[in-house]
N, C-alpha and C. Protein backbone atom coordinates (compact mmCIF):
# COMPACT_ATOMS: atom_id res chain seq x y z
N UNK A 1 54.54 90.26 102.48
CA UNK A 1 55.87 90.17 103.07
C UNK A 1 56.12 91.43 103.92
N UNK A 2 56.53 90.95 105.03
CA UNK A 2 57.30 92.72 106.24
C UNK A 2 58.41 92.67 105.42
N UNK A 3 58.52 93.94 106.18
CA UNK A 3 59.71 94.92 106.24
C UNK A 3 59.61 95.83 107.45
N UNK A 4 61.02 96.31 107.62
CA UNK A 4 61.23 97.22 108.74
C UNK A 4 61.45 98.74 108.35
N UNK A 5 61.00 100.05 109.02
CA UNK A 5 61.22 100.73 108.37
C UNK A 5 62.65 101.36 109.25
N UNK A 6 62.96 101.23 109.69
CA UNK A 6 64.33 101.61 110.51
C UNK A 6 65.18 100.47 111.01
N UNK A 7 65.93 101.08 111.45
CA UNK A 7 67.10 100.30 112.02
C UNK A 7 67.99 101.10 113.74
N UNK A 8 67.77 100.87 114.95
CA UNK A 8 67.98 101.41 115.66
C UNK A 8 69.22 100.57 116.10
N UNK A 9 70.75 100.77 116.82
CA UNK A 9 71.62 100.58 117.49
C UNK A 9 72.38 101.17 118.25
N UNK A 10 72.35 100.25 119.64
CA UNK A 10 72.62 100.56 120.91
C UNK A 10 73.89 100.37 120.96
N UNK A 11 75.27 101.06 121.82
CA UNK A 11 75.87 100.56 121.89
C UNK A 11 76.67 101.44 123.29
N UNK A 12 76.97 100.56 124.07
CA UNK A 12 78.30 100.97 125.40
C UNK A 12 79.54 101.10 124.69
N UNK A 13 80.38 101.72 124.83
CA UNK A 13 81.73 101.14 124.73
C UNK A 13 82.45 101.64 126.07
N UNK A 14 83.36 100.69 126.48
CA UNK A 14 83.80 100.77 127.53
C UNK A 14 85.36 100.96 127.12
N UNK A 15 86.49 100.82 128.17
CA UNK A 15 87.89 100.95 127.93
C UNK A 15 88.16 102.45 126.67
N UNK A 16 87.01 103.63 126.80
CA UNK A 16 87.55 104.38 125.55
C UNK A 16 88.60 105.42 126.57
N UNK A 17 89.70 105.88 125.81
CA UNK A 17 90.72 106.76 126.57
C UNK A 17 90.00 107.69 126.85
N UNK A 18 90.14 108.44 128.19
CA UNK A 18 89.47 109.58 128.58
C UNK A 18 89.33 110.97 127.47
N UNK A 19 90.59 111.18 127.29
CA UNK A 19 90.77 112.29 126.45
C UNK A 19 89.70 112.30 124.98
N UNK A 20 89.62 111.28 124.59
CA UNK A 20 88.76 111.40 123.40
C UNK A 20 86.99 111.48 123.48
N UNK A 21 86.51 111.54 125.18
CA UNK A 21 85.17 111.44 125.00
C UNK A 21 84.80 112.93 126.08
N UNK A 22 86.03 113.53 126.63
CA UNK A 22 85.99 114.34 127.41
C UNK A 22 84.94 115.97 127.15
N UNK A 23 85.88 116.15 125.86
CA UNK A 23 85.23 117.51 125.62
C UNK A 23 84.25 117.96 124.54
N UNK A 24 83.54 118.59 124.73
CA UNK A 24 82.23 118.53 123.69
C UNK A 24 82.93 118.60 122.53
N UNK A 25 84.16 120.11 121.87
CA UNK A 25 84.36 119.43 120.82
C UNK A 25 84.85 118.60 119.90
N UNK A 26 85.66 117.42 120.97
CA UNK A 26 86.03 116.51 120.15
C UNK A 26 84.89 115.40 119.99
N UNK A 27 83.39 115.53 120.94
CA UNK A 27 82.22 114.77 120.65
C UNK A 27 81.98 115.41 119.72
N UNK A 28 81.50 116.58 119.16
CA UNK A 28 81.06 117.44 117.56
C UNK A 28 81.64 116.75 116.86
N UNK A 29 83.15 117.07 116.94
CA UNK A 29 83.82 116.53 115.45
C UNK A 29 83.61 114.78 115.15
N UNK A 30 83.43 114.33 116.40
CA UNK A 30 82.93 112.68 116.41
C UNK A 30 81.62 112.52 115.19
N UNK A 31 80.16 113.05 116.12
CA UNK A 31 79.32 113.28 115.30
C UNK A 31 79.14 113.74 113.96
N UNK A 32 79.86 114.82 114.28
CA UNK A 32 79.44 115.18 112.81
C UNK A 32 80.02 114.47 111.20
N UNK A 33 81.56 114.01 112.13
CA UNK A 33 81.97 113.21 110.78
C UNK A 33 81.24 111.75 110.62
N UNK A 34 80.70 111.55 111.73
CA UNK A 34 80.05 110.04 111.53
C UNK A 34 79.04 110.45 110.42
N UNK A 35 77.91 111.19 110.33
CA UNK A 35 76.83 111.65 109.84
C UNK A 35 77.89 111.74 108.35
N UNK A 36 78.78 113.13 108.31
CA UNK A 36 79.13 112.46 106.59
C UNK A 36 79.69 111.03 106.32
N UNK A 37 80.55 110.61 107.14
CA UNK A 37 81.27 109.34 106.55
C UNK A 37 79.81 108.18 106.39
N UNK A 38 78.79 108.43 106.87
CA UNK A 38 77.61 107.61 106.77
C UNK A 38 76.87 107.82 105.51
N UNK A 39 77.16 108.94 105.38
CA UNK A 39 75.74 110.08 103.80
C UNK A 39 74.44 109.62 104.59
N UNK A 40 74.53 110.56 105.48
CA UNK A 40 73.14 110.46 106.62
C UNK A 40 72.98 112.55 106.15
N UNK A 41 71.94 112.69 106.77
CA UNK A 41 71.47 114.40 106.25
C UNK A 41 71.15 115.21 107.51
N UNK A 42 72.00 115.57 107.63
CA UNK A 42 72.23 116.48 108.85
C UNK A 42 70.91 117.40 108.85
N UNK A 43 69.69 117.51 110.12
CA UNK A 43 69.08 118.96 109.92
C UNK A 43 69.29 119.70 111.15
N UNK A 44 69.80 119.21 112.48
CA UNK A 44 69.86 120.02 113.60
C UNK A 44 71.27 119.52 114.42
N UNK A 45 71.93 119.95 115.37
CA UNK A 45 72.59 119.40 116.13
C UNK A 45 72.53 120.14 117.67
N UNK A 46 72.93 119.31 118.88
CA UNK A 46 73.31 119.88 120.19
C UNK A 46 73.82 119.51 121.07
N UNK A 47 75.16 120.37 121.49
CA UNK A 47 75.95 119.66 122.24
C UNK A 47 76.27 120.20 123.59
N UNK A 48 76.33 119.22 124.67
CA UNK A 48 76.46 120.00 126.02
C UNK A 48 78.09 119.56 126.49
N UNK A 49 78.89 120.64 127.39
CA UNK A 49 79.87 120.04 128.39
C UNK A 49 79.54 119.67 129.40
N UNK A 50 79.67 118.65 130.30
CA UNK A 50 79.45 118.87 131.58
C UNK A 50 80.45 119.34 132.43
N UNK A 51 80.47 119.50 133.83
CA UNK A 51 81.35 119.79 134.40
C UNK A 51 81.54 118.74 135.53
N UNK A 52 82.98 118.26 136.23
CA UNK A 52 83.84 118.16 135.57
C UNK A 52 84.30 117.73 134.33
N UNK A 53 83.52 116.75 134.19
CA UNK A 53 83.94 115.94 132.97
C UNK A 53 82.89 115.30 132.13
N UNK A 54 82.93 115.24 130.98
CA UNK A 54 82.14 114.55 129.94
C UNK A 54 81.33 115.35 128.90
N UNK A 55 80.92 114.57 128.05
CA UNK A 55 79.73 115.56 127.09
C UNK A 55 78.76 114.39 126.79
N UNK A 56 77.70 115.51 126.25
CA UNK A 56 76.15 114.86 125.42
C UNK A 56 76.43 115.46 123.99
N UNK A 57 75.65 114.79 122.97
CA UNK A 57 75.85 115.49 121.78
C UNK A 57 74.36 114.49 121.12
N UNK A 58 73.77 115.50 120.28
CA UNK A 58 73.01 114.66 119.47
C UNK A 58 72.50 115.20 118.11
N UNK A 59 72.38 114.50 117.12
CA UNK A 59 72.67 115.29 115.66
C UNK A 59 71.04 114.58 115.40
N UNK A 60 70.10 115.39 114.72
CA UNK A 60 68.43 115.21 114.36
C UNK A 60 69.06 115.07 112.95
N UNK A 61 68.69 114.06 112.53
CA UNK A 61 68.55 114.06 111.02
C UNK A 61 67.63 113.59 109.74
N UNK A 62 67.41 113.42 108.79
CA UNK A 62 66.45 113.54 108.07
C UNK A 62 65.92 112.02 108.19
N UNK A 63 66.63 111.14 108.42
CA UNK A 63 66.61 110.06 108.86
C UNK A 63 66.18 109.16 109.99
N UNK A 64 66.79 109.93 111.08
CA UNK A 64 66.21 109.82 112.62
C UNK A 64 67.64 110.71 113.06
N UNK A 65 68.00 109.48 114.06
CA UNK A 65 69.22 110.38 114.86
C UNK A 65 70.36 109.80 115.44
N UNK A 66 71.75 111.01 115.63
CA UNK A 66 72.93 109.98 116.34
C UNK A 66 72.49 110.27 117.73
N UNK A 67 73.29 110.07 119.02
CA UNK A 67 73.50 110.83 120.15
C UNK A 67 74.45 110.37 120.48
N UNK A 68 75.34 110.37 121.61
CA UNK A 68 76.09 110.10 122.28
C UNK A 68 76.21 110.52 123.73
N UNK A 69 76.73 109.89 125.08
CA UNK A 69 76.66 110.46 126.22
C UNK A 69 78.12 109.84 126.66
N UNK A 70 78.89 110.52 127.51
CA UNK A 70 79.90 110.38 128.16
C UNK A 70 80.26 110.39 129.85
N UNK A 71 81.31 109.23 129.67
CA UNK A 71 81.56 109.29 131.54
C UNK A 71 83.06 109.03 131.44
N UNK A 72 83.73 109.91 130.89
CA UNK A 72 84.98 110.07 130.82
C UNK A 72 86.03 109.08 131.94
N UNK A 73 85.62 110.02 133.03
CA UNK A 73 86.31 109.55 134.40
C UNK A 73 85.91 107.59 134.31
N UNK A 74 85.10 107.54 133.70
CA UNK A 74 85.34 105.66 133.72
C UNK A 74 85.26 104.64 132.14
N UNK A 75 85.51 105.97 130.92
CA UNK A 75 86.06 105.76 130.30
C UNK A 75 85.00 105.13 128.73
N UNK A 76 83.86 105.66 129.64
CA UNK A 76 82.90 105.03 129.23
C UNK A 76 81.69 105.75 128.00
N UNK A 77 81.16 105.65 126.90
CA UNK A 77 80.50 106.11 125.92
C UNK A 77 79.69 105.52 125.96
N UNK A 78 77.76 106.28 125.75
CA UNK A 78 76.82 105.53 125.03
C UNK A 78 76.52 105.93 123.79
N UNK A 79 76.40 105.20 123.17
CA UNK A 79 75.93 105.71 121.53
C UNK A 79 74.52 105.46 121.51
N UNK A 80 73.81 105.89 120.54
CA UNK A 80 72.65 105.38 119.61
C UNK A 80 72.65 106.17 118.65
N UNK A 81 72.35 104.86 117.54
CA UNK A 81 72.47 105.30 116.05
C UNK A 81 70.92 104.61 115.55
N UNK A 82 70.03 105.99 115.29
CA UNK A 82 68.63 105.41 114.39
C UNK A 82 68.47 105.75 113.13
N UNK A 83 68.33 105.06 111.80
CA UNK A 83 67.85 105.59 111.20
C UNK A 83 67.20 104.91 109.96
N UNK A 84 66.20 105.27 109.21
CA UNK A 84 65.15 104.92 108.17
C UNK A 84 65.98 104.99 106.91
N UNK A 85 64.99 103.81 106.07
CA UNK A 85 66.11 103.85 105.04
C UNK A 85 66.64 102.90 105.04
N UNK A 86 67.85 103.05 104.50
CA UNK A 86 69.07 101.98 104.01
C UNK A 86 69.70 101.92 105.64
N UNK A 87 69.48 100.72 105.75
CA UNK A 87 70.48 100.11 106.97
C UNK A 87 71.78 100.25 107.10
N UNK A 88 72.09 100.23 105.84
CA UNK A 88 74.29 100.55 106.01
C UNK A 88 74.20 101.39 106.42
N UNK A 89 73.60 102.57 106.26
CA UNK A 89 74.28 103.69 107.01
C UNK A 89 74.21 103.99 108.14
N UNK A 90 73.64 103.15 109.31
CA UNK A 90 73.26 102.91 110.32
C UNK A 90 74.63 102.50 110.71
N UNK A 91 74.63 100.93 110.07
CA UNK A 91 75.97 100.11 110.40
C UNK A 91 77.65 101.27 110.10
N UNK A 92 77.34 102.20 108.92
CA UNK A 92 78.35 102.88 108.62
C UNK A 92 78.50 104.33 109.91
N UNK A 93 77.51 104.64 110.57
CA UNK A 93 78.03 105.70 111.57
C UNK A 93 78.56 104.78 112.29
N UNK A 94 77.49 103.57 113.08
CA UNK A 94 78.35 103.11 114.06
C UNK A 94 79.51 102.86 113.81
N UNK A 95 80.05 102.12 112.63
CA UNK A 95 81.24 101.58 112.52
C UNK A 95 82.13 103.01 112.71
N UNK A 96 82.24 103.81 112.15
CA UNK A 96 82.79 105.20 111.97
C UNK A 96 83.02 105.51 113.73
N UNK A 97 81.97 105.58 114.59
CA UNK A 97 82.19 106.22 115.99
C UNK A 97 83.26 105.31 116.51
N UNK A 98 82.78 103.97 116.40
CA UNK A 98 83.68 102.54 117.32
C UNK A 98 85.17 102.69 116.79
N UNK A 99 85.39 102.64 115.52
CA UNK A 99 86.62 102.72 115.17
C UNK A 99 87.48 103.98 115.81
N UNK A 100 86.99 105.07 115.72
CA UNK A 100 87.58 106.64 116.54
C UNK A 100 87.87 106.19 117.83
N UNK A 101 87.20 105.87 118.36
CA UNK A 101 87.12 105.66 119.81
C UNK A 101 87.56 104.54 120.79
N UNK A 102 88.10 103.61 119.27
CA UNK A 102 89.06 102.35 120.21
C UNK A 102 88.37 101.77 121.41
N UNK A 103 87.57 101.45 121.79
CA UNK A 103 86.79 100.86 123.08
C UNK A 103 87.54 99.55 123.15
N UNK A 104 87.84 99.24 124.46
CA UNK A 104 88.55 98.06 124.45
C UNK A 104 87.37 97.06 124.45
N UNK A 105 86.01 97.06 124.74
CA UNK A 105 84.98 96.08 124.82
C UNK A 105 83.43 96.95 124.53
N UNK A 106 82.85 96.55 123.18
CA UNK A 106 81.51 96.80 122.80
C UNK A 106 80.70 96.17 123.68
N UNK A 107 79.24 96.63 124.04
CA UNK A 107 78.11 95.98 124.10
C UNK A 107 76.80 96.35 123.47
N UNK A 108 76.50 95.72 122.10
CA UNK A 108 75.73 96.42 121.11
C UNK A 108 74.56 95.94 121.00
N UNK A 109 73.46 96.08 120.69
CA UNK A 109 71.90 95.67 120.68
C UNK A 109 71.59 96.58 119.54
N UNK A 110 70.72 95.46 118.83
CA UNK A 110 70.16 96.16 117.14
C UNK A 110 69.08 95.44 117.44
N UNK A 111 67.84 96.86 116.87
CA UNK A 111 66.56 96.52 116.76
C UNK A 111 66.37 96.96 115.85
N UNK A 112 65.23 96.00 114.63
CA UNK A 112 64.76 96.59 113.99
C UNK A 112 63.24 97.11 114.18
N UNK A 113 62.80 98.58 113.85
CA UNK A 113 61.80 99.62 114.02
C UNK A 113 60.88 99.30 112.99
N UNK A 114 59.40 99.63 113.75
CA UNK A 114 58.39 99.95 112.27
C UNK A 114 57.97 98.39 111.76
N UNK A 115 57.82 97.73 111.82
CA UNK A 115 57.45 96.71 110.98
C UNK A 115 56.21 96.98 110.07
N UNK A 116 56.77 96.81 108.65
CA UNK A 116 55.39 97.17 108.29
C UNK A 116 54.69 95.89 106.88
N UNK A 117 53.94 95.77 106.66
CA UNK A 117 53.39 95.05 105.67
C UNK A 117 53.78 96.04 104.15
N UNK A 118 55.01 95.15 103.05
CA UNK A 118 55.29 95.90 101.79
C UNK A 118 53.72 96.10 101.20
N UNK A 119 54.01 96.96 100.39
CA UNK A 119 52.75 97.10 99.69
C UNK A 119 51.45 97.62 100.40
N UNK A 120 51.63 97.98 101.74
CA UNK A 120 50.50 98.84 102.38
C UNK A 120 50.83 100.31 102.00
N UNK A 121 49.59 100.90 101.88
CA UNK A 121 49.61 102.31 100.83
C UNK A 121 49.69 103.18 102.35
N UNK A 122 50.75 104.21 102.10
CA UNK A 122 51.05 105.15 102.45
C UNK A 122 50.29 105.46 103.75
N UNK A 123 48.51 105.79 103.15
CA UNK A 123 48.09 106.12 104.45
C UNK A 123 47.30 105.63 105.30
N UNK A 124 47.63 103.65 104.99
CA UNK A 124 47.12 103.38 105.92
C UNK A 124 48.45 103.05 106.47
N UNK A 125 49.23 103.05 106.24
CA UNK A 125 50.94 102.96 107.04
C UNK A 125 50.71 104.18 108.28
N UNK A 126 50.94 105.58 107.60
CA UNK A 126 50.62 106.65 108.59
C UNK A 126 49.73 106.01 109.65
N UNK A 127 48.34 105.34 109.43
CA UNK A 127 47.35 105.45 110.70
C UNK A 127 48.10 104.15 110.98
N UNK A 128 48.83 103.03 111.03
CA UNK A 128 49.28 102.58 111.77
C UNK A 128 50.29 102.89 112.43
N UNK A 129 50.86 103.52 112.16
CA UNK A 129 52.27 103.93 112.70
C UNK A 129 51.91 105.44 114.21
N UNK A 130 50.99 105.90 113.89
CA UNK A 130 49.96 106.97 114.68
C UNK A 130 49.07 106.13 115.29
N UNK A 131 48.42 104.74 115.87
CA UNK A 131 47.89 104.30 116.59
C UNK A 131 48.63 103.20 117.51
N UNK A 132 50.27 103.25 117.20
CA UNK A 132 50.88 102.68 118.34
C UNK A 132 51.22 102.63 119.42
């Protein structure tokens, strides 16, 4: 029987109010509470302003990773949320960012990562996962 070993999701949101995607640190405080309200494991983060307007932000975690990118002036957010493991908490950042951010219209794409055969030992998982 497969299994997947991740869970990756894409998502636009469009219609978000300028003010909330504008400045890097109200993207930090975005991120970073997504990552706890998820129980995802924070190990790195980095966040840029641009000028005039918008931010990048992306949190490395033990899991995989959030990011986010901004276009303020049209109101617009990209997300991606990856991570290994338990799938809710995938579904639980995204849900966590979308809800903050009120988007008047999602456009979301979920893939699942890794396919692997249960019960394949460890290292022949590694050499498949290293010959893709």
């Amino acid at each position: 029987m497969a299994k997947t070993l991740g869970l990756h999701i894409l998502a636009d949101l469009y219609g978000v109010e300028p003010e909330l995607i504008d400045r890097v640190e109200d993207i930090r405080n975005l991120l970073e509470n997504a990552v706890k309200f998820a129980d995802l494991t924070k190990i790195s983060s980095h966040y840029y302003q641009f000028q005039p307007h918008g931010a990048t932000g992306v949190v490395l975690l033990a899991e995989s990773h959030l990011s986010i990118h901004t276009w303020p002036e049209h109101g617009l957010a990209t997300v991606d949320v990856y991570t290994c493991g338990d799938p809710s908490k995938a579904y639980r950042a995204m849900e966590y960012i979308i809800s903050a951010l009120k988007p008047k219209r999602v456009d979301k794409q979920i893939h699942e990562r890794g396919l692997v055969e249960e019960g394949v030992q460890s290292e022949e998982l590694r050499s498949i996962l290293m010959t893709a």
